[in-house]
C-alpha atoms as a PDB file:
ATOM      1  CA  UNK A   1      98.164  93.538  85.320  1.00  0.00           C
ATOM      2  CA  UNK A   2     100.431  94.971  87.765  1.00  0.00           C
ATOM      3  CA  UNK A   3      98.296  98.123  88.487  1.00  0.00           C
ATOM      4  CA  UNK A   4      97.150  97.510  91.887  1.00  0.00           C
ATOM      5  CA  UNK A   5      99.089  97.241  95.096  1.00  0.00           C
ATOM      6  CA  UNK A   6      96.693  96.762  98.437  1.00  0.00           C
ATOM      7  CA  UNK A   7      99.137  97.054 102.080  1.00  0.00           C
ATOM      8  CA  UNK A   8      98.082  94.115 104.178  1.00  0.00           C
ATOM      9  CA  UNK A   9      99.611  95.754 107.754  1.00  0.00           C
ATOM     10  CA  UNK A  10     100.664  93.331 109.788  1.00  0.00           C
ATOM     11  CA  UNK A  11     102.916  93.692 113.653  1.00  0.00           C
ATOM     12  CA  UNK A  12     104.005  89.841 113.436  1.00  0.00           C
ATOM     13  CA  UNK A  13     103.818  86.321 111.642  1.00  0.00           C
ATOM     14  CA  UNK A  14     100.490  85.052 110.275  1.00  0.00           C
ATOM     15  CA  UNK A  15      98.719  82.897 107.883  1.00  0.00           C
ATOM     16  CA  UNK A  16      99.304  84.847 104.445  1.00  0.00           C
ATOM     17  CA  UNK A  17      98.107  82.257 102.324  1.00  0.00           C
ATOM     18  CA  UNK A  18      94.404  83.902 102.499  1.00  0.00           C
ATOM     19  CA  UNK A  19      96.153  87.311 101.420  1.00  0.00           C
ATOM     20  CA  UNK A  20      94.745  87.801  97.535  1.00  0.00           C
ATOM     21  CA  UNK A  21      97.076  88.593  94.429  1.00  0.00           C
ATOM     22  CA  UNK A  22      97.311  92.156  93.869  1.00  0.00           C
ATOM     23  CA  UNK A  23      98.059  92.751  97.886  1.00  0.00           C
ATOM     24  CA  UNK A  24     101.437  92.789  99.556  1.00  0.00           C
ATOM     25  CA  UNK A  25     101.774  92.492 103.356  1.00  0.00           C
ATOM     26  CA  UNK A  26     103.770  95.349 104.970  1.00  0.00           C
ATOM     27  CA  UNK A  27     105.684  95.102 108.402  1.00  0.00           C
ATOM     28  CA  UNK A  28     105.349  97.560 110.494  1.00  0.00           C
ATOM     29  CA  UNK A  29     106.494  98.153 114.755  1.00  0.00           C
ATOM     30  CA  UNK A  30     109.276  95.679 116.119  1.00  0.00           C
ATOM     31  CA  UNK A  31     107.418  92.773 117.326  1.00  0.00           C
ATOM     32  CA  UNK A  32     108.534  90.973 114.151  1.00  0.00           C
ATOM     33  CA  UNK A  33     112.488  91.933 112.785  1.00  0.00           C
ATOM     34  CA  UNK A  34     112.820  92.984 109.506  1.00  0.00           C
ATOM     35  CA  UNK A  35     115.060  89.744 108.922  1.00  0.00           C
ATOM     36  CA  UNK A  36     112.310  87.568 109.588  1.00  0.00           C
ATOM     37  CA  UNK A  37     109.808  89.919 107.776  1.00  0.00           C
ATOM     38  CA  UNK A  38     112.394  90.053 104.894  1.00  0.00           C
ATOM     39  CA  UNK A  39     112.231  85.666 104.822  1.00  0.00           C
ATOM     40  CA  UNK A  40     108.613  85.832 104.941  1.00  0.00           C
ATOM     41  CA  UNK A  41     108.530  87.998 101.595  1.00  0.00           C
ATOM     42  CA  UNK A  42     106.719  91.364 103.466  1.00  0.00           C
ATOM     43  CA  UNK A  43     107.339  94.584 102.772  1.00  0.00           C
ATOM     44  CA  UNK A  44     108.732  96.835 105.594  1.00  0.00           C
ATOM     45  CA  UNK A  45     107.729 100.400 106.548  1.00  0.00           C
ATOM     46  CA  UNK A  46     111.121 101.177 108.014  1.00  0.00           C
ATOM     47  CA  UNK A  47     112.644 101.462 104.290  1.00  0.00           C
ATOM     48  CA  UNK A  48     112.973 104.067 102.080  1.00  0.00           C
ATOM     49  CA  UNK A  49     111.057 107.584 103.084  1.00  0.00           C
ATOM     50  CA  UNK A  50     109.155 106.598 106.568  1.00  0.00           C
ATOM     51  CA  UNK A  51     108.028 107.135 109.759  1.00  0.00           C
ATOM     52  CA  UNK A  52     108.744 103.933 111.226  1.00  0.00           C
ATOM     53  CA  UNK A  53     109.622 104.994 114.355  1.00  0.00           C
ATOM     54  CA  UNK A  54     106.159 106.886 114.652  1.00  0.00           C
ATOM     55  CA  UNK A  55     104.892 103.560 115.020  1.00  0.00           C
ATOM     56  CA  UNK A  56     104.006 103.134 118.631  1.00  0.00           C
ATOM     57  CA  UNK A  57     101.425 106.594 118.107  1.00  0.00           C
ATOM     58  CA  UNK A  58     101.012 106.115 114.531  1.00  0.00           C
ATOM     59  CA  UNK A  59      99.796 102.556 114.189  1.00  0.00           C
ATOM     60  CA  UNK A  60      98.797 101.208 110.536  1.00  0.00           C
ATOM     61  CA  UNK A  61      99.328 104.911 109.457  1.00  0.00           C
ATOM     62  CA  UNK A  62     103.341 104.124 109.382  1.00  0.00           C
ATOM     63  CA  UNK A  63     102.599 101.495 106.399  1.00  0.00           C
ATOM     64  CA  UNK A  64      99.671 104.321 104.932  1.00  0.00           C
ATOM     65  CA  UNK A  65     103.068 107.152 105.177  1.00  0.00           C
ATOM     66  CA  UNK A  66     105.167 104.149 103.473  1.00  0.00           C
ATOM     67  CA  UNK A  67     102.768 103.470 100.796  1.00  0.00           C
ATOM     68  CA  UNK A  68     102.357 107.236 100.000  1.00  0.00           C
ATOM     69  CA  UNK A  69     105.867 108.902  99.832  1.00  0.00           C
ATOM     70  CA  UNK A  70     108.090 104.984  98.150  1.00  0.00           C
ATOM     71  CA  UNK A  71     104.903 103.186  96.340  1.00  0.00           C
ATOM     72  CA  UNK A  72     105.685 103.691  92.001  1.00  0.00           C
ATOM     73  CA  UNK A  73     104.168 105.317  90.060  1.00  0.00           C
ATOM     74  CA  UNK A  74     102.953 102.766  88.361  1.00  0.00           C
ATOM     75  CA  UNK A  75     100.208 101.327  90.805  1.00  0.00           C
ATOM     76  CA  UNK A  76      96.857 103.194  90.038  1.00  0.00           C
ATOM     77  CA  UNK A  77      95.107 101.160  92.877  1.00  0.00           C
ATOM     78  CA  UNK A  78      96.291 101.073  95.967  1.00  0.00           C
ATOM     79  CA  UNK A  79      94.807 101.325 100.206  1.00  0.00           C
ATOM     80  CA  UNK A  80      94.816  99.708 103.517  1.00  0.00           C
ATOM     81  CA  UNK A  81      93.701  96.679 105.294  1.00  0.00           C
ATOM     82  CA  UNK A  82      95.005  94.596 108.167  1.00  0.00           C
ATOM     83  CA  UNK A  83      96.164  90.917 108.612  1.00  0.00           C
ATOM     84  CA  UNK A  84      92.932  89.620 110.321  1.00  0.00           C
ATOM     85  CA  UNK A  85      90.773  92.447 109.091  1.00  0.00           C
ATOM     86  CA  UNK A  86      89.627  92.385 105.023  1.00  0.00           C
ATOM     87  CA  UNK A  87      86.745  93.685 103.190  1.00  0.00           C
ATOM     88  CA  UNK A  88      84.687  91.213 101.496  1.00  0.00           C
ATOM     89  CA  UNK A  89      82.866  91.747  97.833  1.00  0.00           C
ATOM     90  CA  UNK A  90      80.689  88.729  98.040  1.00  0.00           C
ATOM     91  CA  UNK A  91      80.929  86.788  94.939  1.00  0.00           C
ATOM     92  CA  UNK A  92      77.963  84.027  96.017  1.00  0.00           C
ATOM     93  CA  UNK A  93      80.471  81.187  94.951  1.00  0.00           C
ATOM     94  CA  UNK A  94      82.248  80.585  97.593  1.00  0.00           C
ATOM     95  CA  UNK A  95      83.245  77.602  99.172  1.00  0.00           C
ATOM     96  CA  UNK A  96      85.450  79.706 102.260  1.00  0.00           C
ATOM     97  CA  UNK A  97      85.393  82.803 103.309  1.00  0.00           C
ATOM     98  CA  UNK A  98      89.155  82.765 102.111  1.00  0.00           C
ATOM     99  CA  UNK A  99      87.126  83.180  98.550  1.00  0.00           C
ATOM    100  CA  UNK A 100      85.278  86.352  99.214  1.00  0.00           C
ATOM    101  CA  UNK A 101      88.064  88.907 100.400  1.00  0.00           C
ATOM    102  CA  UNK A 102      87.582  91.422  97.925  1.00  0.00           C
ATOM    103  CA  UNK A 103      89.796  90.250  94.740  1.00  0.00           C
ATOM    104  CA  UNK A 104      91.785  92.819  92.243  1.00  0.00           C
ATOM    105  CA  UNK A 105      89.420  92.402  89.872  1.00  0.00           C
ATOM    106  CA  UNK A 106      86.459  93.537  91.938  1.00  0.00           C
ATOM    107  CA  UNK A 107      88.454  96.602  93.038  1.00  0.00           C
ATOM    108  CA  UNK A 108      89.100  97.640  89.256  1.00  0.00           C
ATOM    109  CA  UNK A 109      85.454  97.136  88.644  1.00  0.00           C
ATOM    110  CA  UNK A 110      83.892  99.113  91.523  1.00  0.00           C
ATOM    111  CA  UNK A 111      86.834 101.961  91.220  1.00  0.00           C
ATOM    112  CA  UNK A 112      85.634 102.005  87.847  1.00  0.00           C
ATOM    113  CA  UNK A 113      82.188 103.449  89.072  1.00  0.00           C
ATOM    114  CA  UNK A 114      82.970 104.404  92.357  1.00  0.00           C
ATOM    115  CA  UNK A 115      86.102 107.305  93.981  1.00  0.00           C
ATOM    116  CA  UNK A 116      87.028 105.285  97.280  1.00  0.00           C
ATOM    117  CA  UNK A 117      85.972 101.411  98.796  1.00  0.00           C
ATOM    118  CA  UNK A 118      85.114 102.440 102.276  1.00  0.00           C
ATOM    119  CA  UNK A 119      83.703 100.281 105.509  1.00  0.00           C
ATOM    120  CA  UNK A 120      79.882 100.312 106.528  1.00  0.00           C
ATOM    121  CA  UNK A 121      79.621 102.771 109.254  1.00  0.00           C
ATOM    122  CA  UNK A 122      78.963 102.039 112.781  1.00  0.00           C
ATOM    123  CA  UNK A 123      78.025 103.628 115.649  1.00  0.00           C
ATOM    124  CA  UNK A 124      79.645 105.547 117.837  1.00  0.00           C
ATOM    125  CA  UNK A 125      80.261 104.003 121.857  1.00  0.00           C
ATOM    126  CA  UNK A 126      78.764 106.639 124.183  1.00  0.00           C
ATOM    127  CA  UNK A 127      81.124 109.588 125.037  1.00  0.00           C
ATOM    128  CA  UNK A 128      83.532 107.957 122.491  1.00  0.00           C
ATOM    129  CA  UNK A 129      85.251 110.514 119.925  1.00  0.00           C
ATOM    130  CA  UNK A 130      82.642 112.956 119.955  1.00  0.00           C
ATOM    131  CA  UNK A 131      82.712 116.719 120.164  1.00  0.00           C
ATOM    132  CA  UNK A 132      79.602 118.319 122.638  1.00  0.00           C
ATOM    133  CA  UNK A 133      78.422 121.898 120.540  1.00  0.00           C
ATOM    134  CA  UNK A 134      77.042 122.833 124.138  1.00  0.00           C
ATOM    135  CA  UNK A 135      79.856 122.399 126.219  1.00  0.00           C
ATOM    136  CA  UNK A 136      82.575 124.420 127.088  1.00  0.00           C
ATOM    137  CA  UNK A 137      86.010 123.423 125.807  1.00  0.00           C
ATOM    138  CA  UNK A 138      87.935 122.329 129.094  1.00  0.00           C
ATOM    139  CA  UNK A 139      84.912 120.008 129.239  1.00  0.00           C
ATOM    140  CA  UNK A 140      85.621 118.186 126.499  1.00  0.00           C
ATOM    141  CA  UNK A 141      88.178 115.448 125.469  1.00  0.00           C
ATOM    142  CA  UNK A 142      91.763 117.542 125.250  1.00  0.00           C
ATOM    143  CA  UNK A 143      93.015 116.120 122.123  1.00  0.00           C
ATOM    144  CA  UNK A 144      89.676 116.460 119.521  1.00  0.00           C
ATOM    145  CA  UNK A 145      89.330 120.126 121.234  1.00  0.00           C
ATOM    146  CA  UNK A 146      93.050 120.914 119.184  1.00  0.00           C
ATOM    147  CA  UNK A 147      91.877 118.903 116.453  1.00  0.00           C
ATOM    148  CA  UNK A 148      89.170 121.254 116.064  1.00  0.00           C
ATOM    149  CA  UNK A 149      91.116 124.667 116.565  1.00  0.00           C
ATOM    150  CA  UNK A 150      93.858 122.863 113.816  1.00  0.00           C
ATOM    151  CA  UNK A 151      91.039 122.404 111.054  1.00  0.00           C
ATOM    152  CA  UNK A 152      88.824 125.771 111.645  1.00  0.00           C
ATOM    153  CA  UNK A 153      91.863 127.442 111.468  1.00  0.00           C
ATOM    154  CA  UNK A 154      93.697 125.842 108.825  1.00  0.00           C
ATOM    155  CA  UNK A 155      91.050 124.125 107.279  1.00  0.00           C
ATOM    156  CA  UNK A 156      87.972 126.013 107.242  1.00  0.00           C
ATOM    157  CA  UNK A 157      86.594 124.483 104.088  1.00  0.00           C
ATOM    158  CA  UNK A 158      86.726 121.087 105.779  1.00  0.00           C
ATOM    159  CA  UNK A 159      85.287 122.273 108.808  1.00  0.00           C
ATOM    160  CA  UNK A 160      81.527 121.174 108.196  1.00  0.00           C
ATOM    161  CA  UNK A 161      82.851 118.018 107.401  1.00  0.00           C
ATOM    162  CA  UNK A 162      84.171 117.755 110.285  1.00  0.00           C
ATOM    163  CA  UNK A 163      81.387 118.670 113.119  1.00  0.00           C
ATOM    164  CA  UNK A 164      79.471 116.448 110.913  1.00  0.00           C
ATOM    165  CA  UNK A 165      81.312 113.808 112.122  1.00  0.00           C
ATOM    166  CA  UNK A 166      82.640 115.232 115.544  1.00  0.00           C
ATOM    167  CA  UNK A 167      79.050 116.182 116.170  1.00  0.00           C
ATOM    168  CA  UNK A 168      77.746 113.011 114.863  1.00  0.00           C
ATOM    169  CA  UNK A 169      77.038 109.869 115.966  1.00  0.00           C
ATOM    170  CA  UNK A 170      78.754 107.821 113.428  1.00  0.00           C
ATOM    171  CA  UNK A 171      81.926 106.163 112.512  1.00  0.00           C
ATOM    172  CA  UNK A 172      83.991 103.340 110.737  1.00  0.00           C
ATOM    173  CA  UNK A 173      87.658 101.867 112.258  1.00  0.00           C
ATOM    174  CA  UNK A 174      90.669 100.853 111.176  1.00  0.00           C
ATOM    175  CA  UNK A 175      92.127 103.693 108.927  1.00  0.00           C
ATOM    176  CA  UNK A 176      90.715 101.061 106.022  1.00  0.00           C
ATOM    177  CA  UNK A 177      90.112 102.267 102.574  1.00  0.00           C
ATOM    178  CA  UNK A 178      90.849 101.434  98.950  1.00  0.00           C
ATOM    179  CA  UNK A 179      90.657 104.101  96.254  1.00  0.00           C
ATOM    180  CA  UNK A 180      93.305 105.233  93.196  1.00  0.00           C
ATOM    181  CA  UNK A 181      96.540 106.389  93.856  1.00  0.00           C
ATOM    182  CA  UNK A 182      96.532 109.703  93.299  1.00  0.00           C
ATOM    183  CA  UNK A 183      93.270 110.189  95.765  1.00  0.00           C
ATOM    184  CA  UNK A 184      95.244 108.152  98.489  1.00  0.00           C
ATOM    185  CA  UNK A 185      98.394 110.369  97.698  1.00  0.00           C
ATOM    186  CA  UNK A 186      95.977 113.246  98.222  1.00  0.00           C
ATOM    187  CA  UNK A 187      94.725 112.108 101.311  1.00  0.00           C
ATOM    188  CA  UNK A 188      97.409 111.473 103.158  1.00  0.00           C
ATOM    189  CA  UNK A 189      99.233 114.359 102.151  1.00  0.00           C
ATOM    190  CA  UNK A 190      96.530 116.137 104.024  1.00  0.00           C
ATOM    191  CA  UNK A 191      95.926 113.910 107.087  1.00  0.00           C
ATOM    192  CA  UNK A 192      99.742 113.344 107.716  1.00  0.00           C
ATOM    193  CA  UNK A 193      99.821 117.348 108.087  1.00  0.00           C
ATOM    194  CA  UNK A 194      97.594 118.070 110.351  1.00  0.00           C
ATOM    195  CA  UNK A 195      98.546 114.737 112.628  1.00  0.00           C
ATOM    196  CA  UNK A 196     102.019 116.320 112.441  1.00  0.00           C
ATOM    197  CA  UNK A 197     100.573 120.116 113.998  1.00  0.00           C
ATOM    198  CA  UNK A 198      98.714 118.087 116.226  1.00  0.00           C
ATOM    199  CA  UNK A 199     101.858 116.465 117.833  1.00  0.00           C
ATOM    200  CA  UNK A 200     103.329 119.869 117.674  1.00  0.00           C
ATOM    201  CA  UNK A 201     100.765 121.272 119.955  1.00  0.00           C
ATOM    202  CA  UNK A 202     101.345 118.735 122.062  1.00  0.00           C
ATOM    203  CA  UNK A 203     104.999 119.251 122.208  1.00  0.00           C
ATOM    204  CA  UNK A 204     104.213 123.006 122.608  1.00  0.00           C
ATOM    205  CA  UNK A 205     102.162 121.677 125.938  1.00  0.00           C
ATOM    206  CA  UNK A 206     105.174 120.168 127.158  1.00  0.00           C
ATOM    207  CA  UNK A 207     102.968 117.033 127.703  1.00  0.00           C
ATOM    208  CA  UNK A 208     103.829 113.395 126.944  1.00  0.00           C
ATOM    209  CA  UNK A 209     102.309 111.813 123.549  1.00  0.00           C
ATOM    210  CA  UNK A 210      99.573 109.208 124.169  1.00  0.00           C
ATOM    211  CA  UNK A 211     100.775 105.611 122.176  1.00  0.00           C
ATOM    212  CA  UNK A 212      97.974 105.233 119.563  1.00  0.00           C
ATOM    213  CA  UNK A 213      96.306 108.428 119.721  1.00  0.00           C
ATOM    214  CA  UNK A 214      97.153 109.916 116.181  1.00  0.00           C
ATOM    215  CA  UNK A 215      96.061 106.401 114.917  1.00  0.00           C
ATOM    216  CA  UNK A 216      92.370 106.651 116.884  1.00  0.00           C
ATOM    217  CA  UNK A 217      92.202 110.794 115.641  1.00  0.00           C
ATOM    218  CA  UNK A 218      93.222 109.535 111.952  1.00  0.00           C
ATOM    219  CA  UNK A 219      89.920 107.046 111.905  1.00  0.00           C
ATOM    220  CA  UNK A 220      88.028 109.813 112.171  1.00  0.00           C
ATOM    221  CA  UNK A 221      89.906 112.569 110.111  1.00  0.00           C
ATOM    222  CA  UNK A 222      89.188 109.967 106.975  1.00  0.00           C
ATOM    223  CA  UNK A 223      85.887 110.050 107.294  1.00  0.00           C
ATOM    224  CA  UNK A 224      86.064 114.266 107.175  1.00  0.00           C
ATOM    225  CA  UNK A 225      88.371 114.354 104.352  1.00  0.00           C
ATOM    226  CA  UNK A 226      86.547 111.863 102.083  1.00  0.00           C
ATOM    227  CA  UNK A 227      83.123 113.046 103.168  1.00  0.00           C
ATOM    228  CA  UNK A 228      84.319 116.572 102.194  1.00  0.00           C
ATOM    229  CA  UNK A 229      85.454 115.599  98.755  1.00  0.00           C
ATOM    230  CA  UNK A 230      82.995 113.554  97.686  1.00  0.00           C
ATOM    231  CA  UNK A 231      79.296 112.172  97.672  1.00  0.00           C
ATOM    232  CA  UNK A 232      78.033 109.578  99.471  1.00  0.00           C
ATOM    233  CA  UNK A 233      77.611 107.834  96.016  1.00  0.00           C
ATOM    234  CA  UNK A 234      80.473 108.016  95.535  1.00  0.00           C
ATOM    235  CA  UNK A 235      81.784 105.984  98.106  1.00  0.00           C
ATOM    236  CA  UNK A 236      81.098 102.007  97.843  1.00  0.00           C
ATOM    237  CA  UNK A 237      80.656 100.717 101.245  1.00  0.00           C
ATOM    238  CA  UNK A 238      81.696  97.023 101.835  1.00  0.00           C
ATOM    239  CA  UNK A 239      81.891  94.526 104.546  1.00  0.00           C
ATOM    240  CA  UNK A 240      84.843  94.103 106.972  1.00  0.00           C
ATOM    241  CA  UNK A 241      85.163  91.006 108.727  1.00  0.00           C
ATOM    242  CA  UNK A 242      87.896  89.801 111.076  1.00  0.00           C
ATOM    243  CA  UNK A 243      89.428  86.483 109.886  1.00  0.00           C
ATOM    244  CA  UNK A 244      90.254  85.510 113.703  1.00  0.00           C
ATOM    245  CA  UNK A 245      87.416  86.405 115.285  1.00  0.00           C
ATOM    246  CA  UNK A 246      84.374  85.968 112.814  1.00  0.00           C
ATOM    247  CA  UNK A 247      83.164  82.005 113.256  1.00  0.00           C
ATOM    248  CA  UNK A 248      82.058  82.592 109.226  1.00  0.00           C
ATOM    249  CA  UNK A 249      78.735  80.550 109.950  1.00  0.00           C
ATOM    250  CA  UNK A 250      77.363  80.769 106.592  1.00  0.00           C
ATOM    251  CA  UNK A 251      79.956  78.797 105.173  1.00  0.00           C
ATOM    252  CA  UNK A 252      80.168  76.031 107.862  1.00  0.00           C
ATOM    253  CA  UNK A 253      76.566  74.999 107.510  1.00  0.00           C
ATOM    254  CA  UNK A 254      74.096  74.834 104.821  1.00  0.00           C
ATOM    255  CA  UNK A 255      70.745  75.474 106.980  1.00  0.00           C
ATOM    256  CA  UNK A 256      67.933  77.688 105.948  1.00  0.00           C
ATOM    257  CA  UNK A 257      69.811  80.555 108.925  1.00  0.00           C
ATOM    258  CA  UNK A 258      73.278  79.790 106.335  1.00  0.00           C
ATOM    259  CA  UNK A 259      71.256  80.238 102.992  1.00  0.00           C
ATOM    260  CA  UNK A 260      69.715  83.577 104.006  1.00  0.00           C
ATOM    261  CA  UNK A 261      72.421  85.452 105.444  1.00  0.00           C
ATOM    262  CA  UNK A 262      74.561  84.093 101.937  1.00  0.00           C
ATOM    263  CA  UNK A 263      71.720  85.532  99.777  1.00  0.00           C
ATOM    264  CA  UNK A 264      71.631  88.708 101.223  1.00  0.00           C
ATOM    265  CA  UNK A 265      75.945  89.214 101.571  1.00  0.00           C
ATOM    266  CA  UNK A 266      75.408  88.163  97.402  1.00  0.00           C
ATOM    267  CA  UNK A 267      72.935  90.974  97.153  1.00  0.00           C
ATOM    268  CA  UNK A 268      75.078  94.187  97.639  1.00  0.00           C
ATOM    269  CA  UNK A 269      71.759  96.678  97.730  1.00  0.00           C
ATOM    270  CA  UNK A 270      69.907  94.201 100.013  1.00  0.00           C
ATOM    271  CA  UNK A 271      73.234  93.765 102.199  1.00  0.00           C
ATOM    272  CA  UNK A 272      73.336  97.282 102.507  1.00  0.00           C
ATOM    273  CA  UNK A 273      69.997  97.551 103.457  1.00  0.00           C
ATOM    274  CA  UNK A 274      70.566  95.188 106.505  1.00  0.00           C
ATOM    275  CA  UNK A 275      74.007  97.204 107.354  1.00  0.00           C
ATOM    276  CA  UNK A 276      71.663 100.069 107.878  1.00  0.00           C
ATOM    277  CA  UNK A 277      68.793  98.495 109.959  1.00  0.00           C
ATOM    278  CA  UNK A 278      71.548  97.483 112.377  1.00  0.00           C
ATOM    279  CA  UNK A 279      72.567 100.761 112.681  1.00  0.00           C
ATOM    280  CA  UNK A 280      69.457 101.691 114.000  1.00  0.00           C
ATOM    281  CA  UNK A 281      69.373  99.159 116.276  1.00  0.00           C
ATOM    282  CA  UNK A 282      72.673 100.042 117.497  1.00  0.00           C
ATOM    283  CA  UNK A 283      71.702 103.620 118.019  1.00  0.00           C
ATOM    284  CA  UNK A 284      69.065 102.290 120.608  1.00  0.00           C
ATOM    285  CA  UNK A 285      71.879 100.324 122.127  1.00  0.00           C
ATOM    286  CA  UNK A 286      74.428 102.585 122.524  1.00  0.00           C
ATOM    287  CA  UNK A 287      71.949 105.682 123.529  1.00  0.00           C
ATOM    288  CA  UNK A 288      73.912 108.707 124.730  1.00  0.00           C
ATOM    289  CA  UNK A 289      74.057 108.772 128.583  1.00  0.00           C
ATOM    290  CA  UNK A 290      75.175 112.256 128.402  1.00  0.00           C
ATOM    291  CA  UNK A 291      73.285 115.557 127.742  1.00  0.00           C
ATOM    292  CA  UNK A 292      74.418 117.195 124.358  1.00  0.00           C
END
């Protein structure tokens, strides 16, 4: 079945073997020319309709615009994830980690249940992409103060969504998501339009754009769109793990330490379980130094 398309978003050369069937790597900025990226078999986000050049501000959105205005008609599956950064659906088989990045067929099971695959939340570094309700505006960080004139204007209906998560104290990163194609069609529809008045009021400013701003403000503006729309059962939270950075213990050894944390990744309930304990413990660690 040809039904599901994930963009694996990628700035240069890298070890695709790991990349599953039913995901094609996309090219986006100028580190790496579209010749080479054409002789490596990726896709390129500087074809067709795009916003390639948006790049240096947009991030991993340019492949997300790419995916949304020239992807057919034909995929019903389709989202974001990065070259080093995958979510995993656990299968308890395993013999690499290469084994548990989340496969097509898991994606057509939980989709089948489930409206959108999104990452575990985290918290929030202090003073890090949060709105104050008690403090005045030129107090406040510039550009989430216009993103929140932009959506109580023009988006009132979203806009308890969003001090939810302005307000709150919790997050995920990476613009990373899987979900059907006519939600992620949706979606960015919406997010690409207010990112766009946003970088009008900054033109209107006269002030110079920020290189990965709108990137940063859309990790956030996903989480106010989908939390708006639907339930929190109906979003399936997974696992993201970096392939460069993670030392994958549990598959290197086979010690009691190995076994357990293996058990529990197999066990989605009990994983999430421990996802949320660490929360907690992270909301001890990274304890607002600022009054609200």
């Amino acid at each position: 079945m040809n039904d599901i398309n994930i963009l694996v978003v990628t700035h240069k050369k890298f070890d695709d073997a790991l990349v599953p069937n039913g995901y094609s790597v996309i090219k986006v900025g100028n580190v790496l020319s579209d010749e080479e990226a054409s002789q490596l078999g990726y896709l390129c986000d500087d074809t067709g309709d795009n916003i390639a050049m948006e790049n240096p501000y947009y991030c991993e959105l340019t492949a997300q615009y790419w995916a949304w205005k020239n992807m057919p008609d034909t995929i019903k599956y389709t989202g974001i994830c990065h070259y080093r950064r995958y979510f995993f659906g656990y299968s308890g088989k395993s013999k690499s980690y290469e084994d548990d990045i989340l496969t097509a067929d898991q994606i057509r099971t939980i989709l089948g249940k489930y409206k959108v695959i999104m990452a575990y939340p985290t918290v929030k570094y202090p003073g890090y992409g949060k709105l104050y309700p008690n403090r005045p505006d030129e107090k406040q960080d510039k550009h989430w103060v216009i993103i929140n004139k932009i959506i109580k204007s023009d988006y009132p209906e979203l806009y308890e969504s969003f001090k939810k998560v302005m307000y709150g104290r919790f997050t995920i990163w990476g613009n990373m998501l899987i979900t059907s194609k006519d939600i992620f069609d949706e979606y960015s529809s919406w997010v690409f339009e207010v990112l766009k008045k946003y970088d009008n009021e900054i033109s209107l400013r006269g002030e110079e754009r920020i290189p990965r701003v709108d990137g940063f403000i859309s990790e956030y503006l996903l989480l106010v769109w989908f939390y708006n729309k639907f339930t929190q059962k109906e979003i399936y939270r997974l696992e993201v793990r970096n392939t460069e950075t993670d030392g994958f213990y549990e598959y290197q050894h086979d010690n009691l330490k190995a076994k357990l944390i293996r058990f529990i990744r197999k066990h989605h309930s009990l994983l999430t379980a421990v996802r949320y304990i660490r929360i907690l413990g992270l909301l001890v660690i990274r304890r607002e130094k600022n009054h609200e």
